[in-house]
C-alpha atoms as a PDB file:
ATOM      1  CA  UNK A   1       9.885   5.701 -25.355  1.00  0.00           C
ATOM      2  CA  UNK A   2      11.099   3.273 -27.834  1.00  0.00           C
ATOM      3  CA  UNK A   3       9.346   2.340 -30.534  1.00  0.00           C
ATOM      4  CA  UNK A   4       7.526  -0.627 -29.262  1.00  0.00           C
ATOM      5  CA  UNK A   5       6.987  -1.887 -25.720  1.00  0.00           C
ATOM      6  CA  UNK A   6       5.751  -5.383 -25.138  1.00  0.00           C
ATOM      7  CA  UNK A   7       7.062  -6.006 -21.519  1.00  0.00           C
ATOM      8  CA  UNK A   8       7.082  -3.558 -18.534  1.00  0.00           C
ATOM      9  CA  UNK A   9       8.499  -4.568 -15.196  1.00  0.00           C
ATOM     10  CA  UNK A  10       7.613  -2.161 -12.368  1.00  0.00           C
ATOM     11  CA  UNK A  11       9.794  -2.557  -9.141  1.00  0.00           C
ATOM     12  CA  UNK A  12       8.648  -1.568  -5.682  1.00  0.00           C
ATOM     13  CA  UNK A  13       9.991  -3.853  -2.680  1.00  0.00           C
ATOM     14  CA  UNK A  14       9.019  -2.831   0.696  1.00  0.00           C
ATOM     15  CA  UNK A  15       7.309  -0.580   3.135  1.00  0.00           C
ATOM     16  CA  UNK A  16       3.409  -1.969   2.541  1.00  0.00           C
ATOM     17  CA  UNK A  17       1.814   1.395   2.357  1.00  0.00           C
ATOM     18  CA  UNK A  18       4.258   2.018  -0.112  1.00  0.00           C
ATOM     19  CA  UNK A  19       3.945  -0.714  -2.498  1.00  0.00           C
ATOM     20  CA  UNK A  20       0.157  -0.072  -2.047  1.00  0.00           C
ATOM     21  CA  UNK A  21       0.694   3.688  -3.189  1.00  0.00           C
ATOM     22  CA  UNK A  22       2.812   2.224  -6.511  1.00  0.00           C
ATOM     23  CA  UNK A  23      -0.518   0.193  -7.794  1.00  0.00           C
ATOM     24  CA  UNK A  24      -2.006   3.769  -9.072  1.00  0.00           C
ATOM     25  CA  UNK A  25       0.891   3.792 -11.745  1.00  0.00           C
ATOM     26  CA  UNK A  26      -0.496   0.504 -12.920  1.00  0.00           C
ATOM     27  CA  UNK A  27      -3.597   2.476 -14.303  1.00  0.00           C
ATOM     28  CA  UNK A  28      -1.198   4.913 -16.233  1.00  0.00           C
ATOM     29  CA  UNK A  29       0.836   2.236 -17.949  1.00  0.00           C
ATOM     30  CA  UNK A  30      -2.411   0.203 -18.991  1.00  0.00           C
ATOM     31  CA  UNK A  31      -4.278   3.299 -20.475  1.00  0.00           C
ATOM     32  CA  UNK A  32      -1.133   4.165 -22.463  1.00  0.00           C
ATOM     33  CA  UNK A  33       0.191   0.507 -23.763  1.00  0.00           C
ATOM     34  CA  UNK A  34      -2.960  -1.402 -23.327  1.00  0.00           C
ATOM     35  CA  UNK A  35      -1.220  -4.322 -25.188  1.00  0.00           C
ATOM     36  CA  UNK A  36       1.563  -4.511 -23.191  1.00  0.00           C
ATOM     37  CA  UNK A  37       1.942  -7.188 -20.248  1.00  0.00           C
ATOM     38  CA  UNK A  38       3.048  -5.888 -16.676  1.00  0.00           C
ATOM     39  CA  UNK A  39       5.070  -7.704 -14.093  1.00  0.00           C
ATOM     40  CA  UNK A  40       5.629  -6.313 -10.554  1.00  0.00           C
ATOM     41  CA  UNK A  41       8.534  -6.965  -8.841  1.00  0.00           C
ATOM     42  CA  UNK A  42       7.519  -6.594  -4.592  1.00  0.00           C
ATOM     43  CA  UNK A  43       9.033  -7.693  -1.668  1.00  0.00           C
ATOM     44  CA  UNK A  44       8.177 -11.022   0.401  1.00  0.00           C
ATOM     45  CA  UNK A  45       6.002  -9.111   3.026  1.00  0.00           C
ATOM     46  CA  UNK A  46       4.137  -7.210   0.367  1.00  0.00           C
ATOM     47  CA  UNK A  47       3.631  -9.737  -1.783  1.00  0.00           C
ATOM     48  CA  UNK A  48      -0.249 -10.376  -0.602  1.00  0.00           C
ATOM     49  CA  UNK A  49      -1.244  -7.125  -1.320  1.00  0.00           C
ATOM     50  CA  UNK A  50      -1.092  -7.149  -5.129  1.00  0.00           C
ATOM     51  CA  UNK A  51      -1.981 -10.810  -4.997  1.00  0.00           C
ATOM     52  CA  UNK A  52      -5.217 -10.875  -8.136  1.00  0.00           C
ATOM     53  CA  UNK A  53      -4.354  -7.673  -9.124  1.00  0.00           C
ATOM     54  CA  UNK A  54      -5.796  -7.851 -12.569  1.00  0.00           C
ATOM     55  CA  UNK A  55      -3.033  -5.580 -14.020  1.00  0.00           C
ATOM     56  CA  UNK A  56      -0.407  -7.675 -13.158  1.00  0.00           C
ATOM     57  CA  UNK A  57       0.296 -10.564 -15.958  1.00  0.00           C
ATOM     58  CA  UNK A  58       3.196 -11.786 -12.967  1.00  0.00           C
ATOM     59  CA  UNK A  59       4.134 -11.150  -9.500  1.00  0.00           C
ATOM     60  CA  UNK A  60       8.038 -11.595  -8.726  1.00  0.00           C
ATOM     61  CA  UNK A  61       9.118 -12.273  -4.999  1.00  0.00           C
ATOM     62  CA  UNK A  62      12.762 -10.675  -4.693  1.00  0.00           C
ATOM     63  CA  UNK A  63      13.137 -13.399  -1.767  1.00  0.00           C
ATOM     64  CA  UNK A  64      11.931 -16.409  -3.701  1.00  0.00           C
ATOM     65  CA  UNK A  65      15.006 -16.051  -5.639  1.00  0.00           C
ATOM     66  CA  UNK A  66      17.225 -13.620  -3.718  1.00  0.00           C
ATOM     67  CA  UNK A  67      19.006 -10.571  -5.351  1.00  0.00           C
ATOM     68  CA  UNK A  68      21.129 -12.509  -7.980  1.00  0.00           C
ATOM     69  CA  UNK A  69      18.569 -15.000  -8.972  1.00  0.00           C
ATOM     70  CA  UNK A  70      16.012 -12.546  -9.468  1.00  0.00           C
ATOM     71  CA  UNK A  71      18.174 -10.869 -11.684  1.00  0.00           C
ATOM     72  CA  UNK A  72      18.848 -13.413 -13.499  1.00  0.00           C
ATOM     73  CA  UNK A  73      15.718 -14.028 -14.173  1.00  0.00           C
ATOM     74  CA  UNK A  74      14.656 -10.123 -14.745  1.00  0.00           C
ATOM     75  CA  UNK A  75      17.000 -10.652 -17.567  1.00  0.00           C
ATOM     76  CA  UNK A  76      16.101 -13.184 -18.444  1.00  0.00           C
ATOM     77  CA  UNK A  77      12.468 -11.967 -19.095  1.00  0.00           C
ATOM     78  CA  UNK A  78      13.904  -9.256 -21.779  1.00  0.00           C
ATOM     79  CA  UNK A  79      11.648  -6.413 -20.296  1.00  0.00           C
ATOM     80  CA  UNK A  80      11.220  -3.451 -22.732  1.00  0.00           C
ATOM     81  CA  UNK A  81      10.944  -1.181 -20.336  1.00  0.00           C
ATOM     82  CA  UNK A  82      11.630  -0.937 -16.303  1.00  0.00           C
ATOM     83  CA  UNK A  83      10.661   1.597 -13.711  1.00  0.00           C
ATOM     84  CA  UNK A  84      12.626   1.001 -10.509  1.00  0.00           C
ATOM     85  CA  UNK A  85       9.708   2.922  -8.350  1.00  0.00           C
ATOM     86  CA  UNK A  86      11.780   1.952  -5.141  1.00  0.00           C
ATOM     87  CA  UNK A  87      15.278   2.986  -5.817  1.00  0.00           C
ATOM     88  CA  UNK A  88      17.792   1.429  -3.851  1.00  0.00           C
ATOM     89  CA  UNK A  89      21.081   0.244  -4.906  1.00  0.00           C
ATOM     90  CA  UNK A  90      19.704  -3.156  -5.197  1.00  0.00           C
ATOM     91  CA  UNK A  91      17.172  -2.608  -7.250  1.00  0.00           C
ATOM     92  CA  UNK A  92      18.939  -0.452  -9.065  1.00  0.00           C
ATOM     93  CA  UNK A  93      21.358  -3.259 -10.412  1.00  0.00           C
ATOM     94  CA  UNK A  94      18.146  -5.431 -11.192  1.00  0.00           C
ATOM     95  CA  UNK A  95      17.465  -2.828 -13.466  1.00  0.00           C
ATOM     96  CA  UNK A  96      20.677  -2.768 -15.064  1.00  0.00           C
ATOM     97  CA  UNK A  97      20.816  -6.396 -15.030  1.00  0.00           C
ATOM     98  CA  UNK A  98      17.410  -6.402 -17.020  1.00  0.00           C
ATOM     99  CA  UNK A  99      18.934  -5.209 -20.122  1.00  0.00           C
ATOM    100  CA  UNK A 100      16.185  -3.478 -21.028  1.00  0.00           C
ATOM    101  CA  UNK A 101      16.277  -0.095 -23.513  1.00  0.00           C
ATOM    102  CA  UNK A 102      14.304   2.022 -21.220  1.00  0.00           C
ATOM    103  CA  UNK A 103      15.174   2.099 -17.869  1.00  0.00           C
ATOM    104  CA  UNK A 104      13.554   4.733 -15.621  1.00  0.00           C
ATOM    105  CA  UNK A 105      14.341   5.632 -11.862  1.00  0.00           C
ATOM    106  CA  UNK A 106      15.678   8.554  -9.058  1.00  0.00           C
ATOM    107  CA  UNK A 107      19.251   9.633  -9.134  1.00  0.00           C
ATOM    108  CA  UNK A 108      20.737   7.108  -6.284  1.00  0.00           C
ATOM    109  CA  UNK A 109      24.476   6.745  -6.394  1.00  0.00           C
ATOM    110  CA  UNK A 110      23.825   3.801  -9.153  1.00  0.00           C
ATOM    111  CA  UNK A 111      21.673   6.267 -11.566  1.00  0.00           C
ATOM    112  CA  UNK A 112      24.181   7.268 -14.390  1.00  0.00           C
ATOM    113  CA  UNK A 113      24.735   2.997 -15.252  1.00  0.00           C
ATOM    114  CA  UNK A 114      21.371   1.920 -14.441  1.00  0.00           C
ATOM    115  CA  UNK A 115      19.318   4.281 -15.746  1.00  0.00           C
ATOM    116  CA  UNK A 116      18.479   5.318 -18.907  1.00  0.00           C
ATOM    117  CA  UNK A 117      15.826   8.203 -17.598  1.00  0.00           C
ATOM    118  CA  UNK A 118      16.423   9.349 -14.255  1.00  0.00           C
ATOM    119  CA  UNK A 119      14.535  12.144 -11.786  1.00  0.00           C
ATOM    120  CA  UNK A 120      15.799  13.901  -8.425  1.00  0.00           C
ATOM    121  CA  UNK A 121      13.673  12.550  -5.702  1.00  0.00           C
ATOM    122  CA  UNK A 122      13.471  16.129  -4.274  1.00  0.00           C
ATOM    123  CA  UNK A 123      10.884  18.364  -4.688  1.00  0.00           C
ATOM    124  CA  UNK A 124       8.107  20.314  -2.238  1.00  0.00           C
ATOM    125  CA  UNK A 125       5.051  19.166  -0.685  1.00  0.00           C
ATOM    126  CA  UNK A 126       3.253  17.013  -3.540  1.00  0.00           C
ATOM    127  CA  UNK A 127       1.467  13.622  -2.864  1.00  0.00           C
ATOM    128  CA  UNK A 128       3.732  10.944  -3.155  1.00  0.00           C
ATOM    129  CA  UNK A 129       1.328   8.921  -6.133  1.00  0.00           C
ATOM    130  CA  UNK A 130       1.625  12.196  -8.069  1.00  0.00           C
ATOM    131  CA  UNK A 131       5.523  12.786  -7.678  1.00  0.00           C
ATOM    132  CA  UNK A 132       5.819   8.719  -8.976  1.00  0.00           C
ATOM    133  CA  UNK A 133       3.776   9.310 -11.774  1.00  0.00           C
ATOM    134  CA  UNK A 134       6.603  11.937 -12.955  1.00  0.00           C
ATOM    135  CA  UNK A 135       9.223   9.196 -13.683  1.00  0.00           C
ATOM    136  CA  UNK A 136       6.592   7.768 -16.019  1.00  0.00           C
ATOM    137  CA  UNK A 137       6.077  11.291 -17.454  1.00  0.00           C
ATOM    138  CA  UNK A 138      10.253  11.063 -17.809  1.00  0.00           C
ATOM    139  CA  UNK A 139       9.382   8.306 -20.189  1.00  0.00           C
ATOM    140  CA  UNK A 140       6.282   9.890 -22.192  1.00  0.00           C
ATOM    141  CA  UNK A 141       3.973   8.390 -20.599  1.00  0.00           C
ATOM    142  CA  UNK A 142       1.041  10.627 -20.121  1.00  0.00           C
ATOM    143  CA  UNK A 143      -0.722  10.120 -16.651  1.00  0.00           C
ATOM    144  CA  UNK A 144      -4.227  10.515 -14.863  1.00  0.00           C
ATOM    145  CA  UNK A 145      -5.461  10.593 -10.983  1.00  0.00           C
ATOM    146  CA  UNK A 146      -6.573   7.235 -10.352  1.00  0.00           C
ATOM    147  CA  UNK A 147      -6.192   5.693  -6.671  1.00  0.00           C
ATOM    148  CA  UNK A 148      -4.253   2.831  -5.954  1.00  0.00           C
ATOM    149  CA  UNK A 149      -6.206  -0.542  -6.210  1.00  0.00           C
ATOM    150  CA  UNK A 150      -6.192  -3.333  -4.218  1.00  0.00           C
ATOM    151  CA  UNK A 151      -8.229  -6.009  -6.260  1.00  0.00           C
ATOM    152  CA  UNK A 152     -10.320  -8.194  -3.244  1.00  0.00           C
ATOM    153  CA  UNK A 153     -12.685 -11.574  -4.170  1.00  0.00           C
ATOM    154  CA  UNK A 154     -15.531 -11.852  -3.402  1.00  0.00           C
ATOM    155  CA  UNK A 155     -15.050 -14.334  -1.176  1.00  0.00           C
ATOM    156  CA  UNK A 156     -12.349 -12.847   0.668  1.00  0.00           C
ATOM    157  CA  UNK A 157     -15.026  -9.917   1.456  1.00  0.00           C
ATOM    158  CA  UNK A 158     -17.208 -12.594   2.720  1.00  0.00           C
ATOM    159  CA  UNK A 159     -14.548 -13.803   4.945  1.00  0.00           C
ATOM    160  CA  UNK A 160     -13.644 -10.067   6.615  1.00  0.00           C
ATOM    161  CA  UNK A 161     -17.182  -9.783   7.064  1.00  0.00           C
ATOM    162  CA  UNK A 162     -17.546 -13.468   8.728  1.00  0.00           C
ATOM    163  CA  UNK A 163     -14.088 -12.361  10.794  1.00  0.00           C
ATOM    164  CA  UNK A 164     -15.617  -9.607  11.884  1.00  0.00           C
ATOM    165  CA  UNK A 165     -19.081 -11.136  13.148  1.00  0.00           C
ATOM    166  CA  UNK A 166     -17.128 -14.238  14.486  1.00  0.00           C
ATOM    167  CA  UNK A 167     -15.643 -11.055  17.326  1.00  0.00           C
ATOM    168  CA  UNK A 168     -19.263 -10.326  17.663  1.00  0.00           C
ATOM    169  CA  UNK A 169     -19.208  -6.900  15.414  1.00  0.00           C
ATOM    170  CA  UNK A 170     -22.445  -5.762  14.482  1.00  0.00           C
ATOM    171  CA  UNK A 171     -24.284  -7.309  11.611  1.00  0.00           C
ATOM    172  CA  UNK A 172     -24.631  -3.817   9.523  1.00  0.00           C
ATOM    173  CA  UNK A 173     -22.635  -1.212   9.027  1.00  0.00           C
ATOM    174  CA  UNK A 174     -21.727   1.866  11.602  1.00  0.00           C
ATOM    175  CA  UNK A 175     -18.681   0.211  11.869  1.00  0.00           C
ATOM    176  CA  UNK A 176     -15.219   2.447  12.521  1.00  0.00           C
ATOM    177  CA  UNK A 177     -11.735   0.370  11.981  1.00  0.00           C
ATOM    178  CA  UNK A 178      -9.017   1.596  14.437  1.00  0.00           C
ATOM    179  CA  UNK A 179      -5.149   0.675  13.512  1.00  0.00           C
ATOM    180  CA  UNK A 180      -3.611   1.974  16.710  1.00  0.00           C
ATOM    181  CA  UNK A 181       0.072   2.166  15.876  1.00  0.00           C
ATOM    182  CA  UNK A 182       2.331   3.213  13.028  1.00  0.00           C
ATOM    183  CA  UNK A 183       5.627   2.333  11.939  1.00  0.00           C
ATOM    184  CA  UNK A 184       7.298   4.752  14.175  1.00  0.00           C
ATOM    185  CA  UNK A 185       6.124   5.879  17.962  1.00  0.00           C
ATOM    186  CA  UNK A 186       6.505   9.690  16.501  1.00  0.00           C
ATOM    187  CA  UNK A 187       3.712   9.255  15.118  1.00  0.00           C
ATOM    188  CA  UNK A 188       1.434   7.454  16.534  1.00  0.00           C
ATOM    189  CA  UNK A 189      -1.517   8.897  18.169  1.00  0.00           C
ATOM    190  CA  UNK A 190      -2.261   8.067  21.819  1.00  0.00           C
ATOM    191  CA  UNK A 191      -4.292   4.978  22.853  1.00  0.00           C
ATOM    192  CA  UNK A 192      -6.106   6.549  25.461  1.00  0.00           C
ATOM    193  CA  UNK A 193      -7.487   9.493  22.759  1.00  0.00           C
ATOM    194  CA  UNK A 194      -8.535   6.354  20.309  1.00  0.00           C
ATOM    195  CA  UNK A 195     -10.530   5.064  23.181  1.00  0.00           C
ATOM    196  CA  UNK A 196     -11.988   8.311  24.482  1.00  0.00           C
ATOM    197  CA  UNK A 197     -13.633   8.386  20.562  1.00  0.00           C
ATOM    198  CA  UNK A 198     -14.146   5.026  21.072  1.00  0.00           C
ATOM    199  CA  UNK A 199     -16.533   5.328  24.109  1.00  0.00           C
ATOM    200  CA  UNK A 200     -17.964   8.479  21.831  1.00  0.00           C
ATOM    201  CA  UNK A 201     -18.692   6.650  19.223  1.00  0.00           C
ATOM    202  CA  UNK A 202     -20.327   3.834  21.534  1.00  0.00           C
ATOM    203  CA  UNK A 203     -22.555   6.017  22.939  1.00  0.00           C
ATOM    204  CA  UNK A 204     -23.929   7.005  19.089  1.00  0.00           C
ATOM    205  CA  UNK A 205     -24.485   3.411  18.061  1.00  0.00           C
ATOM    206  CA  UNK A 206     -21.225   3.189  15.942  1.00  0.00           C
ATOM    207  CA  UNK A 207     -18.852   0.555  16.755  1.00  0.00           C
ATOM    208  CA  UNK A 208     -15.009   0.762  17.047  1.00  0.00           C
ATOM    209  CA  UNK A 209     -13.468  -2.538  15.086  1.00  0.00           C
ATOM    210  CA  UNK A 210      -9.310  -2.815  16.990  1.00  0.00           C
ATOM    211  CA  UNK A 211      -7.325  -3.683  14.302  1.00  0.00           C
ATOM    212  CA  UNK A 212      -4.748  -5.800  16.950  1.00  0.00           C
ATOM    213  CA  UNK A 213      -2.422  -7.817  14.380  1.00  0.00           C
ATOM    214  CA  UNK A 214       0.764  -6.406  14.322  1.00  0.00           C
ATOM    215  CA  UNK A 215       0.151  -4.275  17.460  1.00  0.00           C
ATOM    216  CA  UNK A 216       1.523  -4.307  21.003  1.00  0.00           C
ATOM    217  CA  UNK A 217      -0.114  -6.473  23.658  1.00  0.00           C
ATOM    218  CA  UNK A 218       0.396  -3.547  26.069  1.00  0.00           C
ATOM    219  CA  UNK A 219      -1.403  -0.981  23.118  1.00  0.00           C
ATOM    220  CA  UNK A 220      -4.506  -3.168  22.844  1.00  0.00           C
ATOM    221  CA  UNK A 221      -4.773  -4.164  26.531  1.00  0.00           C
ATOM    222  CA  UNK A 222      -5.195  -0.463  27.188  1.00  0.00           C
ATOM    223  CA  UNK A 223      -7.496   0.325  24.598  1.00  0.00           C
ATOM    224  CA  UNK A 224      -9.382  -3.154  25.978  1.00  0.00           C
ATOM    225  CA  UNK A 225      -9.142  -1.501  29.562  1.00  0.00           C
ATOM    226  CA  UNK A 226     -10.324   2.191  28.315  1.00  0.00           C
ATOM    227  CA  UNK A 227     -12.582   0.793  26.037  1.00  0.00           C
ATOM    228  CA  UNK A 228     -13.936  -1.991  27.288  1.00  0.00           C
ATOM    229  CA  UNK A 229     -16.785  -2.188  24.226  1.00  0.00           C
ATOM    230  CA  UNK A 230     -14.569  -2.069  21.424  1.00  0.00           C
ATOM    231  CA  UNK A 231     -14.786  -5.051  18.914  1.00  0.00           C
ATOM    232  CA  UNK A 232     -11.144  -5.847  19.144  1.00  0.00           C
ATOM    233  CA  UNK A 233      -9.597  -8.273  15.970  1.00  0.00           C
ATOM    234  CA  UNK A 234      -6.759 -10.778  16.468  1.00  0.00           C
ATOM    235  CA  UNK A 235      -4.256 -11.400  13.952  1.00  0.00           C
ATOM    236  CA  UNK A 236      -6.782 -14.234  11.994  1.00  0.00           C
ATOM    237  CA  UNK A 237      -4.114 -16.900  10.547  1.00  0.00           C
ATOM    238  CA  UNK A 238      -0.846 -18.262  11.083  1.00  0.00           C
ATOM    239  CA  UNK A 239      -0.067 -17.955   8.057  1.00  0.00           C
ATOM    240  CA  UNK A 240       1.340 -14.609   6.448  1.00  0.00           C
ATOM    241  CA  UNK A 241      -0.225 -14.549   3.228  1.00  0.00           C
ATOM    242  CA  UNK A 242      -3.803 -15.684   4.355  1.00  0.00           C
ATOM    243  CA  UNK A 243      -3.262 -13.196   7.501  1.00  0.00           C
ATOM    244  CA  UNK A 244      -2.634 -10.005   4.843  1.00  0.00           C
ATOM    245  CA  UNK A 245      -5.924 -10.444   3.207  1.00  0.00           C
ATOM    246  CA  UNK A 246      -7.876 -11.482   5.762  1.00  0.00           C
ATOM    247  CA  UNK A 247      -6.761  -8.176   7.629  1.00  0.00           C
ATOM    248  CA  UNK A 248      -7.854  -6.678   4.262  1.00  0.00           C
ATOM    249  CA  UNK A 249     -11.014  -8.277   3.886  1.00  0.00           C
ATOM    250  CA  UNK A 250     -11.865  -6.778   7.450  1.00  0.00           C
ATOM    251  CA  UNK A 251     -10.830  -3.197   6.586  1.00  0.00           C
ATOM    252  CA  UNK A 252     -13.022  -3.355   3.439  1.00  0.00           C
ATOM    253  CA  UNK A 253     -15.885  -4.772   5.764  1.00  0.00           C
ATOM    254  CA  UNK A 254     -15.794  -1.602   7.598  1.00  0.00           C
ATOM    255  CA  UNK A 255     -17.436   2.163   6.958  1.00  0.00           C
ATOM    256  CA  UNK A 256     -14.163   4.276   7.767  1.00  0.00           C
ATOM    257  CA  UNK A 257     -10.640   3.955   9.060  1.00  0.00           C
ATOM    258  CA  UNK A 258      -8.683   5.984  11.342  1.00  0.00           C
ATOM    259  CA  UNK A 259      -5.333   5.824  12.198  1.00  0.00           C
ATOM    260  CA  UNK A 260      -2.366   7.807  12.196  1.00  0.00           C
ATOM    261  CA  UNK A 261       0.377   7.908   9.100  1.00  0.00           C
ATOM    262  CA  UNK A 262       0.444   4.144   8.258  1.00  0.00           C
ATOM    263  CA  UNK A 263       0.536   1.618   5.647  1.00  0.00           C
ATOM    264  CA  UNK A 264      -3.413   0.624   6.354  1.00  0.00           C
ATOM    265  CA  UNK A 265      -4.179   4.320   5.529  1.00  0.00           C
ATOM    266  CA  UNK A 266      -3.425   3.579   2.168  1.00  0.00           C
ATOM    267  CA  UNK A 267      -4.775   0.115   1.539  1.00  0.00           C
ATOM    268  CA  UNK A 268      -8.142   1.753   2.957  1.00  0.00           C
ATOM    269  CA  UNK A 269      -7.840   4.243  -0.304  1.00  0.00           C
ATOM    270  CA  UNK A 270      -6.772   1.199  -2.275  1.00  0.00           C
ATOM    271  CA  UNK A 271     -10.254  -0.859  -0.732  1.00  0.00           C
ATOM    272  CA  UNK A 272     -12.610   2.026  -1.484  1.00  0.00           C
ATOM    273  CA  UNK A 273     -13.344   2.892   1.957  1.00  0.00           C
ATOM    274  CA  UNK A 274     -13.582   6.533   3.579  1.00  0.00           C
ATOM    275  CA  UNK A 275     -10.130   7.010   6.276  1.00  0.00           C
ATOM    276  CA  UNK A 276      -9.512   9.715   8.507  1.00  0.00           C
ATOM    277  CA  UNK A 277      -6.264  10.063   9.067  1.00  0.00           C
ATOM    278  CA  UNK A 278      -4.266  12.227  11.919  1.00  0.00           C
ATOM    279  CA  UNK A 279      -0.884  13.428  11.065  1.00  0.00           C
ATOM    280  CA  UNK A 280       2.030  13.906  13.392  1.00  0.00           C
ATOM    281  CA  UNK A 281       5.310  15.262  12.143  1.00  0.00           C
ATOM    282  CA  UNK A 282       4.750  14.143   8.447  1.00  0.00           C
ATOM    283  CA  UNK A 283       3.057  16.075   5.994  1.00  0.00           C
ATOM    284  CA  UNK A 284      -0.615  15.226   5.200  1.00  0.00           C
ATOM    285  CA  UNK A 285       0.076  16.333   1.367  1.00  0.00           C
ATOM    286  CA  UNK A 286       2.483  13.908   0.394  1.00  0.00           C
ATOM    287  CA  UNK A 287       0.367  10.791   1.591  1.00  0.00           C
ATOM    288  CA  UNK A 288      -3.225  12.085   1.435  1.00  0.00           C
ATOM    289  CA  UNK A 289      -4.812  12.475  -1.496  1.00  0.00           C
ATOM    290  CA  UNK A 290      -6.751  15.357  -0.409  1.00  0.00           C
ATOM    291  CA  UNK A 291     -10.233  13.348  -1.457  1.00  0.00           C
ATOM    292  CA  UNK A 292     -13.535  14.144   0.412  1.00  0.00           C
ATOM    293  CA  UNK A 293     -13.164  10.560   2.031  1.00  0.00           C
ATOM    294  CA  UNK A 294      -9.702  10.913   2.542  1.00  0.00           C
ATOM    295  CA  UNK A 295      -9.390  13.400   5.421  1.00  0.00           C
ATOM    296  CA  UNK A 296      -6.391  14.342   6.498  1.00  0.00           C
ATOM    297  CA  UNK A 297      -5.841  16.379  10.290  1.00  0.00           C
ATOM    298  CA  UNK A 298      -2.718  17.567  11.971  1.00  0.00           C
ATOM    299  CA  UNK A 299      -1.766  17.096  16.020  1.00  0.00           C
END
């Protein structure tokens, strides 16, 4: 590392369960340069999920200013250090553009000019948190096993629990969130199994909460026809920001999650709260953390 480090930007743009993922490496860089101020670079969409993160000094929206403006002003900053946790070509010139004398990310095309520190992305079967915290080993930073972190107020946990009695959940807790589709149809897992638990879990007193924002109107008419007791959750604001948290706020009103391979698998580890998770064709060790409330089961 060089021999002081004042600034640290840490880049990670897009995919939401993937940004969530990057907050663990906040932990690391705060335990070893507790003096040091952190800025996270994230992409419009993403934004609201490290909103109040009390690691993060500044958040940077790549679309406020688009590519060039941003870094303009990444170099403008004079970062002592940057770790490009994304690594694309376009964040890999923001890196280069930052000037700064320790730049860290994977060996894309741009590596040998951006990068002062570079790692193969390659590698076997590892959690994806863990194999991240290696480029900040690359620097000599050492590392623990801390979650990510999604920092909540309290009153947006009032609000997912008012959300959730406004659809008439139950006042206490027995509550099970369902997020019914992933990014890709591979692996999703079928409706009508979700609402064949569902009816299960009626039938013990525990409540299914339908996490419907973002999800098809066909998906959650069939769960509503299948399932006709499930507490089922609109998208709650207009807006996109408000919308994000709220959705959080829910998730962190409820007792478990279950889904398949998604982005709210991750902000329910980042939230605190217990997820079962069922794996298609991905691999259950790179994105489960292999905790007794994280549990992880293949198709």
């Amino acid at each position: 590392m060089p021999p002081r480090i004042d600034r640290i930007l840490l880049i990670q743009l897009r995919r939401l369960g993937d940004v969530v993922l990057t907050t663990a490496l906040l932990d690391d860089l705060r335990r070893a340069l507790p003096d040091a101020s952190i800025d996270m670079l994230v992409g419009r969409h993403a934004a609201p999920l490290v909103a109040g993160h009390p690691l993060i000094r500044q958040r940077i929206v790549l679309e406020d200013q688009g590519t060039l403006g941003t870094a303009l002003r990444v170099r403008a900053s004079h970062y002592d250090a940057v770790f490009d946790i994304q690594g694309s070509m376009r964040t890999a010139m923001i890196t280069r553009a930052s000037g700064a004398s320790l730049r860290v990310g994977w060996k894309v095309r741009a590596a040998p000019v951006a990068y002062t520190h570079s790692l193969a992305r390659g590698g076997g079967a590892e959690y994806v948190v863990r194999r991240r915290r290696r480029l900040l080993e690359l620097a000599g930073i050492e590392v623990g096993d801390s979650l990510p972190k999604i920092e909540l107020t309290e009153r947006e946990r009032l609000q997912g629990e008012a959300d959730l009695r406004s659809a008439c959940a139950p006042p206490e807790g027995r509550r099970v969130a369902f997020a019914l589709v992933t990014s890709s149809a591979a692996r999703d897992w079928p409706v009508d199994r979700f609402a064949t638990l569902g009816n299960e879990l009626l039938d013990r007193g525990i409540t299914p909460i339908v996490l419907a924002a973002g999800t098809p109107a066909s998906v959650v008419g069939r769960m509503r026809a299948l399932c006709p007791r499930a507490v089922i959750i609109p998208a709650l604001d207009g807006d996109r920001d408000r919308e994000m948290r709220r959705f959080l706020g829910v998730i962190a009103a409820c007792d478990v999650l279950l889904s398949g391979d998604t982005g709210p698998a991750h902000m329910a580890d980042a939230l605190g709260v217990p997820r079962v998770t069922v794996y298609g064709p991905t691999t259950p060790d790179n994105y489960a953390p292999g905790l007794a409330t994280t549990i992880a089961l293949r198709t």
